[in-house]
Protein backbone atom coordinates (compact mmCIF):
# COMPACT_ATOMS: atom_id res chain seq x y z
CA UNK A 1 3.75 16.82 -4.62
CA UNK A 2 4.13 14.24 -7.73
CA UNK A 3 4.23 10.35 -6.22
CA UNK A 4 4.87 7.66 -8.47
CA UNK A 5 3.29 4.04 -7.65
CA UNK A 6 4.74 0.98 -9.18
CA UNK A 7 2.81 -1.79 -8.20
CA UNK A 8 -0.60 -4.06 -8.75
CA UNK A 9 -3.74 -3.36 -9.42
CA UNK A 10 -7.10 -5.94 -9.32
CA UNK A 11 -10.73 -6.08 -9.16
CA UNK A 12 -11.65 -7.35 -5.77
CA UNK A 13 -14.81 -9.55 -5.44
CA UNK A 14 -15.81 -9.04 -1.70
CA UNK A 15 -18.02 -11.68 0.13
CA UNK A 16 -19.95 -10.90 3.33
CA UNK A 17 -19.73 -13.98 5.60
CA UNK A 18 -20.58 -14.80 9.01
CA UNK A 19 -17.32 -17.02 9.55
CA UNK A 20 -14.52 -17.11 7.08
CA UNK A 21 -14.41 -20.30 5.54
CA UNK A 22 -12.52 -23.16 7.14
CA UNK A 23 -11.07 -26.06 4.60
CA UNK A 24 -13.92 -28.59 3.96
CA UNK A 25 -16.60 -26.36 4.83
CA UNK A 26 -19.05 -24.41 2.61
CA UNK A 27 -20.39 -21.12 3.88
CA UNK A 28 -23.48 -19.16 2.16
CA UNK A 29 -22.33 -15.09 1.88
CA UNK A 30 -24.65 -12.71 2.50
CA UNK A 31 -23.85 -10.56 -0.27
CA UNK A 32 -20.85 -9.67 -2.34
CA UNK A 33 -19.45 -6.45 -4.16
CA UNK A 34 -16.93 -5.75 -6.74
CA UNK A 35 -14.66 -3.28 -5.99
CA UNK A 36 -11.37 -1.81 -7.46
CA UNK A 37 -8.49 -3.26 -5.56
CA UNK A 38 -5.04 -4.19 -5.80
CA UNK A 39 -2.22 -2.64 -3.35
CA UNK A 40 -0.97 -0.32 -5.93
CA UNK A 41 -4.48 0.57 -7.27
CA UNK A 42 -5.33 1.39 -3.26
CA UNK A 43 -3.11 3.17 -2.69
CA UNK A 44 -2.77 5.46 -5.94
CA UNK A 45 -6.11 6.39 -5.61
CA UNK A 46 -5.59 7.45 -1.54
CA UNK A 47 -2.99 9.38 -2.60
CA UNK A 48 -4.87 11.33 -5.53
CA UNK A 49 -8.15 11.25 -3.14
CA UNK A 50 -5.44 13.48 -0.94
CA UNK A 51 -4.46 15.90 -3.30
CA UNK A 52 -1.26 14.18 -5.00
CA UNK A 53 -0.74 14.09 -8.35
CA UNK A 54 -0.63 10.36 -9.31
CA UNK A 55 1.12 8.73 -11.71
CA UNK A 56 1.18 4.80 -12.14
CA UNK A 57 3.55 1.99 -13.62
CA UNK A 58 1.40 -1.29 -13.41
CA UNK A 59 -1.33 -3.41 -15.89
CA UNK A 60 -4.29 -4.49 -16.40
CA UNK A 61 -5.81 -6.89 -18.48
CA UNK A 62 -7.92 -6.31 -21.89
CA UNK A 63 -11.02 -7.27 -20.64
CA UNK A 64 -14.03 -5.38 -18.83
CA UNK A 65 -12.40 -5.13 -15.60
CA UNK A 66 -9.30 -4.01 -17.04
CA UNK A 67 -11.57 -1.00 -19.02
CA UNK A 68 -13.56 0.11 -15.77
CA UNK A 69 -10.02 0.33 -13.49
CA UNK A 70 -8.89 2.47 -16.49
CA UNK A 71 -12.00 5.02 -16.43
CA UNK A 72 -12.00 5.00 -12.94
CA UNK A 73 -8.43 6.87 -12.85
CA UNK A 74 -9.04 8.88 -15.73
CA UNK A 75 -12.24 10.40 -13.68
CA UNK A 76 -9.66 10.64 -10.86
CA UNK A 77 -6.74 12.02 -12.49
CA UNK A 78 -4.19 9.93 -12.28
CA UNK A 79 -1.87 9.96 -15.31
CA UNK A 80 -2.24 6.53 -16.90
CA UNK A 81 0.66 6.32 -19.55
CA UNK A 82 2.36 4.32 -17.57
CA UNK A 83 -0.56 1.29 -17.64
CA UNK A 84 0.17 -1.39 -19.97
CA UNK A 85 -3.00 -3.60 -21.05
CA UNK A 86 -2.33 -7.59 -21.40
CA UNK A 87 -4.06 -10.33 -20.65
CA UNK A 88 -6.14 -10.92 -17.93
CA UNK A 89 -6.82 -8.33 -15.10
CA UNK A 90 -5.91 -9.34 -11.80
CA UNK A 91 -8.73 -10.26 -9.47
CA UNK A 92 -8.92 -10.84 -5.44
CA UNK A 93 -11.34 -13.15 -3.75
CA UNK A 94 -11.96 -11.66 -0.60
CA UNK A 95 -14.00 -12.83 2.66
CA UNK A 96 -14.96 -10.05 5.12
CA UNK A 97 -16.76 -11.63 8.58
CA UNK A 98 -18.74 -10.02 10.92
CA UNK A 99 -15.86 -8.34 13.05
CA UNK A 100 -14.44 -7.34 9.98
CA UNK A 101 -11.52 -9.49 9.30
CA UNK A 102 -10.76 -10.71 6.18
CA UNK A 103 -8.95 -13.36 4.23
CA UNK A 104 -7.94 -12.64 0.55
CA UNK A 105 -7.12 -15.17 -2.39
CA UNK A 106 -4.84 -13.24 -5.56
CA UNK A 107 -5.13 -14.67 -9.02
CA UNK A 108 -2.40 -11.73 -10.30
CA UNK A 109 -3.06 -12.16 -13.72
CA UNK A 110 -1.64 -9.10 -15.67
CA UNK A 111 0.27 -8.04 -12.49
CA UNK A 112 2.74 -10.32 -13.45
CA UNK A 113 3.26 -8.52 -17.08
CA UNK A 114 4.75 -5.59 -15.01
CA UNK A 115 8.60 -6.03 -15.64
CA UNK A 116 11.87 -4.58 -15.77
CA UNK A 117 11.14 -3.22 -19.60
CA UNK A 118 7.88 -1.18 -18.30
CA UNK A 119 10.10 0.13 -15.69
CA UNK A 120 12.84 1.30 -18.60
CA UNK A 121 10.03 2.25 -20.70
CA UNK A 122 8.27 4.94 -18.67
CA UNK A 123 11.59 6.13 -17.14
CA UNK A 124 9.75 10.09 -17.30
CA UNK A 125 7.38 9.01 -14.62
CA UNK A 126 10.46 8.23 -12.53
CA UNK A 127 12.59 11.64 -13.55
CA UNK A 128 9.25 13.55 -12.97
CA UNK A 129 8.31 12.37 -9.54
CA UNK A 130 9.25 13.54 -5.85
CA UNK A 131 8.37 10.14 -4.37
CA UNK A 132 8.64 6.59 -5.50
CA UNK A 133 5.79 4.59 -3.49
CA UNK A 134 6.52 0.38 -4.13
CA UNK A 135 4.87 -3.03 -2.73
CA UNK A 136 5.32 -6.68 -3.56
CA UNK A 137 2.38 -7.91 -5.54
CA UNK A 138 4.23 -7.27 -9.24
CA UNK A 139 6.79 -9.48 -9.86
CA UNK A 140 9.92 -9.01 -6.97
CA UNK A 141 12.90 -8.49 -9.47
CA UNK A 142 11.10 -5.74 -10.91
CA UNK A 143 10.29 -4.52 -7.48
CA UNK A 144 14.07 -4.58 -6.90
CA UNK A 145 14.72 -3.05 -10.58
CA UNK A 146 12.31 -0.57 -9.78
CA UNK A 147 13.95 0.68 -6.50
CA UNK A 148 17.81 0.48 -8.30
CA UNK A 149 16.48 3.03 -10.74
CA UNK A 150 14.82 4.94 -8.51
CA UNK A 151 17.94 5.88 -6.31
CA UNK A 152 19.75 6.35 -9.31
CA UNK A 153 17.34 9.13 -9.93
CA UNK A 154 18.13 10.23 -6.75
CA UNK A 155 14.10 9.46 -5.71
CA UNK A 156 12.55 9.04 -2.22
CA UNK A 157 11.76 5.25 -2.05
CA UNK A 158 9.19 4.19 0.12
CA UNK A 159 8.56 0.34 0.32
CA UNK A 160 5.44 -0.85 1.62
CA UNK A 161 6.98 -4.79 1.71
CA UNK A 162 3.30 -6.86 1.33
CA UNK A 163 2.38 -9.37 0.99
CA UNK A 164 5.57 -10.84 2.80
CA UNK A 165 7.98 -12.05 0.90
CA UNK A 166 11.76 -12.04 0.53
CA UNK A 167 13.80 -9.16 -1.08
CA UNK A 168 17.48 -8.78 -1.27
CA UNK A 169 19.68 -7.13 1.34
CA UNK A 170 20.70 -4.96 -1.27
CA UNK A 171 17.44 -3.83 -2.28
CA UNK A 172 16.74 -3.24 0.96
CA UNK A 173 19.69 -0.89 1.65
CA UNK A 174 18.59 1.59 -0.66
CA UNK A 175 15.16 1.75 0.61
CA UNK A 176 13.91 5.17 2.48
CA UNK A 177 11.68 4.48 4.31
CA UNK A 178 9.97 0.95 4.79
CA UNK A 179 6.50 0.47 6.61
CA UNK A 180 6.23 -3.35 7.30
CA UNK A 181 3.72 -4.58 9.38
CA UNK A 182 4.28 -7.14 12.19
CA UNK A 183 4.03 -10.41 10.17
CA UNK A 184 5.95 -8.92 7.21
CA UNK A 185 9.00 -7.06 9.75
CA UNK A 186 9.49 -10.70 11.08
CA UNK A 187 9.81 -12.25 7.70
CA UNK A 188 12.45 -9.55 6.57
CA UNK A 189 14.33 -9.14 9.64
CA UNK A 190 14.45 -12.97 11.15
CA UNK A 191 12.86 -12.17 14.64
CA UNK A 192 9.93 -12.52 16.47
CA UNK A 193 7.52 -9.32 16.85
CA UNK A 194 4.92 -9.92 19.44
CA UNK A 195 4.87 -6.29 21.14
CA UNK A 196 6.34 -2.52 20.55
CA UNK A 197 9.31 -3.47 22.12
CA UNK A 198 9.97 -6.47 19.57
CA UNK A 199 8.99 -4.43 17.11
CA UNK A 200 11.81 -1.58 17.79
CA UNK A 201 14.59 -4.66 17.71
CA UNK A 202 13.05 -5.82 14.68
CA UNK A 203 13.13 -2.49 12.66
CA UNK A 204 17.26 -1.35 14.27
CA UNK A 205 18.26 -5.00 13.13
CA UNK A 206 17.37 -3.55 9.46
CA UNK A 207 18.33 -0.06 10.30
CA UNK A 208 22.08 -1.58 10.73
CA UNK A 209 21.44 -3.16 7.55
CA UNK A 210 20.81 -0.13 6.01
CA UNK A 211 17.27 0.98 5.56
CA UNK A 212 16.70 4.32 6.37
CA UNK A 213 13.74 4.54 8.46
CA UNK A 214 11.01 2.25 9.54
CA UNK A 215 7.18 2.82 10.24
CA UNK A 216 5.70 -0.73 11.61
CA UNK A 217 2.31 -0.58 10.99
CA UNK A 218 0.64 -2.45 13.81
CA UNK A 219 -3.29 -3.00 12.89
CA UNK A 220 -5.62 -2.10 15.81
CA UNK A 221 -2.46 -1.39 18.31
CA UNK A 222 -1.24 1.93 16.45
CA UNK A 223 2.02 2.57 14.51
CA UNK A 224 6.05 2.75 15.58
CA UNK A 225 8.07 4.71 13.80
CA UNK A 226 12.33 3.88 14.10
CA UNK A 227 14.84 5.78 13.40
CA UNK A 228 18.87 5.48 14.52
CA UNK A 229 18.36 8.35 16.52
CA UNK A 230 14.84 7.86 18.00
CA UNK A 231 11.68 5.86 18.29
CA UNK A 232 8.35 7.15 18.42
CA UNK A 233 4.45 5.47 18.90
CA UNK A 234 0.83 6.71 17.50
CA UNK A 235 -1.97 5.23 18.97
CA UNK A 236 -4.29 3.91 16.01
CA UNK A 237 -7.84 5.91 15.86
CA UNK A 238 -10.64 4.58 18.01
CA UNK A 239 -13.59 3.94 15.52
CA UNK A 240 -16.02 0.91 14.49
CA UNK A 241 -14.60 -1.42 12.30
CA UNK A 242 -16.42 -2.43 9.25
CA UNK A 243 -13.54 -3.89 6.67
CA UNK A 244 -10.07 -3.75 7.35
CA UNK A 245 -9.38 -4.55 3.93
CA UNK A 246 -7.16 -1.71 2.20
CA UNK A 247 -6.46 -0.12 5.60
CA UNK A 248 -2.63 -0.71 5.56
CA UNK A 249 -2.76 0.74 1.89
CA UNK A 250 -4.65 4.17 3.23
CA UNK A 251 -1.97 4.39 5.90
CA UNK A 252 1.10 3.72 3.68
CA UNK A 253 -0.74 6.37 0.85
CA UNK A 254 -1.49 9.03 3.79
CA UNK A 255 2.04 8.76 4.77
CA UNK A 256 3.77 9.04 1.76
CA UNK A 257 1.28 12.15 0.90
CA UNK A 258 1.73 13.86 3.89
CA UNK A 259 5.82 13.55 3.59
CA UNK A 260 5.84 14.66 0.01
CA UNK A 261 3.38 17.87 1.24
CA UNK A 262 5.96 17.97 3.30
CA UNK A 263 4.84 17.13 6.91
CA UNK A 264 7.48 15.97 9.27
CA UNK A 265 7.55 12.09 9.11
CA UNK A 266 5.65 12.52 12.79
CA UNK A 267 2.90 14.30 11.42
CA UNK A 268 2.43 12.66 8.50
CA UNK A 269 1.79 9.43 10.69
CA UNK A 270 -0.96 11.30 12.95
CA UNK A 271 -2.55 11.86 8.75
CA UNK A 272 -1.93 8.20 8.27
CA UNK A 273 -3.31 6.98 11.44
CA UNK A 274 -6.65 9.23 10.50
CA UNK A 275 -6.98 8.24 7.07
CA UNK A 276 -6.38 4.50 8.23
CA UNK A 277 -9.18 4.90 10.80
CA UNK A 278 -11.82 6.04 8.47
CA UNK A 279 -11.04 3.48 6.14
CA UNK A 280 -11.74 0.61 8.05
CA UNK A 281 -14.97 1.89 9.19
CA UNK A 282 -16.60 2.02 6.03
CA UNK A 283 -16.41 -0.96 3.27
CA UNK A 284 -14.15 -1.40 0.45
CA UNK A 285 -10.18 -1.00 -0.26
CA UNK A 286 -11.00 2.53 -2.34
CA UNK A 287 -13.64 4.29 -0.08
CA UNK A 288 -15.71 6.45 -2.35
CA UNK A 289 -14.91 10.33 -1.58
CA UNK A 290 -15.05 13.42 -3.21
CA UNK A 291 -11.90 14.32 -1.21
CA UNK A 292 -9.99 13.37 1.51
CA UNK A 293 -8.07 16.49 1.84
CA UNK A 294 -9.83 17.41 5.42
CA UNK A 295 -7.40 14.98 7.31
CA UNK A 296 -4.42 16.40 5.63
CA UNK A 297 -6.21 20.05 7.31
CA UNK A 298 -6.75 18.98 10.55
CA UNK A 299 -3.50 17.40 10.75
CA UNK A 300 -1.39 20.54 9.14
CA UNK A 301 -3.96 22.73 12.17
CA UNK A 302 -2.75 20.27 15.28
């Protein structure tokens, strides 16, 4: 199983707060981290902390940050030849409260460098993969670029569209499989999602546009997957929260692992929906593990 990512990666600085901030207002943290971070980053590493073999189109920048992302994924094994290094490395600013929600500032700094020429120039990573695995935090024609050449490779595309924003119809069509969540579904499809059965008109509104499947990730109330033939609901895992930062990026990773091991797209949620779970009860967008290969067990034994 061979998954590309094409997306961002950052440095997060996490602050502990009792309340996030309101505007006007000053708030003392309790304590702050850096960790590795970026949607792409998050979920390259889930993937490879699975048992894929990772490869990565994105940049960093050619500072300290930059060299310690780099290091990390050589330790981890995921084939870097695809990283350019320019400028500055992207950084988010990121409040966690009490309950563990969050909100998140981007400053995408070398993010941005990631364009249609990187895409052309590491073409191999493409031809070599099984799986394409995309997001929207690198610049959107590239996103777009990036999913054209894909197809034309004949590639699985899987679209993970955050942070909402627009994409063409086109682009769209020749997506796989897209796993929106409720926020980002009503952005691309023009209707309101307040419940499952929102959701489901939601996701066959861009089924008849031509998307191939949907998974709408749903937070705290589970996951729906839709398909034209069928629709189908996992409850999400009952544990404590401690940061929901990075937890969409461990679903959308443990899905698109478990379908290029290849577990039907219903079993690879049930991973998903595990891997999710455990993520948001511990801190940080790349939980620290030796391996996260049990889930993809216990899932494979159900």
């Amino acid at each position: 199983m061979n998954v590309l990512v094409i997306g961002s990666i950052n440095m997060d600085l996490v602050l502990s707060v009792k309340e996030i901030v309101k505007p006007g207002e000053t708030t003392t943290s309790t304590s702050y981290t850096t960790n590795f971070g970026g949607k792409g980053s998050n979920q390259a590493v889930a993937c490879r902390h699975l048992g894929a073999d990772v490869s990565f189109i994105g940049s960093v920048g050619t500072d300290e940050f930059g060299d310690a992302i780099m290091e990390n994924y050589d330790q981890l094994g995921i084939e870097t030849s695809g990283i350019l290094k320019e400028g500055q490395t992207g950084i988010a600013m990121i409040q966690v409260n009490e309950v563990g929600e969050n909100s998140i500032v981007l400053v995408p700094g070398a993010n941005h460098q990631v364009s249609k020429a990187e895409i052309d120039r590491h073409r191999s990573l493409i031809e070599a993969c099984d799986v394409v695995l995309m997001q929207l935090e690198i610049p959107i024609e590239t996103v777009e670029y990036g999913i054209d050449q894909a197809k034309a490779l004949d590639k699985k595309v899987v679209l993970n569209p955050a942070p909402a924003n627009e994409l063409s119809r086109e682009a769209l069509r020749k997506v796989d499989l897209l796993t929106p969540n409720e926020i980002e579904l009503a952005g691309l499809s023009g209707l309101p999602v307040h419940d499952l059965e929102h959701a489901e008109a939601a996701a066959k509104m861009l089924l008849d546009e031509g998307v191939g499947e949907v998974v709408v990730t749903l937070g705290r109330h589970g996951s729906l997957l839709v398909t034209k033939e069928e629709s189908f609901y996992v409850e999400a895992s009952d544990v404590n929260v401690g940061d929901t930062t990075g937890a969409g990026d461990a679903y959308n990773a443990a899905l698109v692992t478990g379908l290029s091991d290849g577990l039907p797209i219903k079993q690879a949620m049930k991973l998903a929906t595990r891997v999710a779970g455990y993520t948001v009860s511990v801190k940080g967008a790349q939980p620290e593990l030796s391996s996260m290969t049990h889930f993809l067990k216990q899932v494979e034994n159900d």
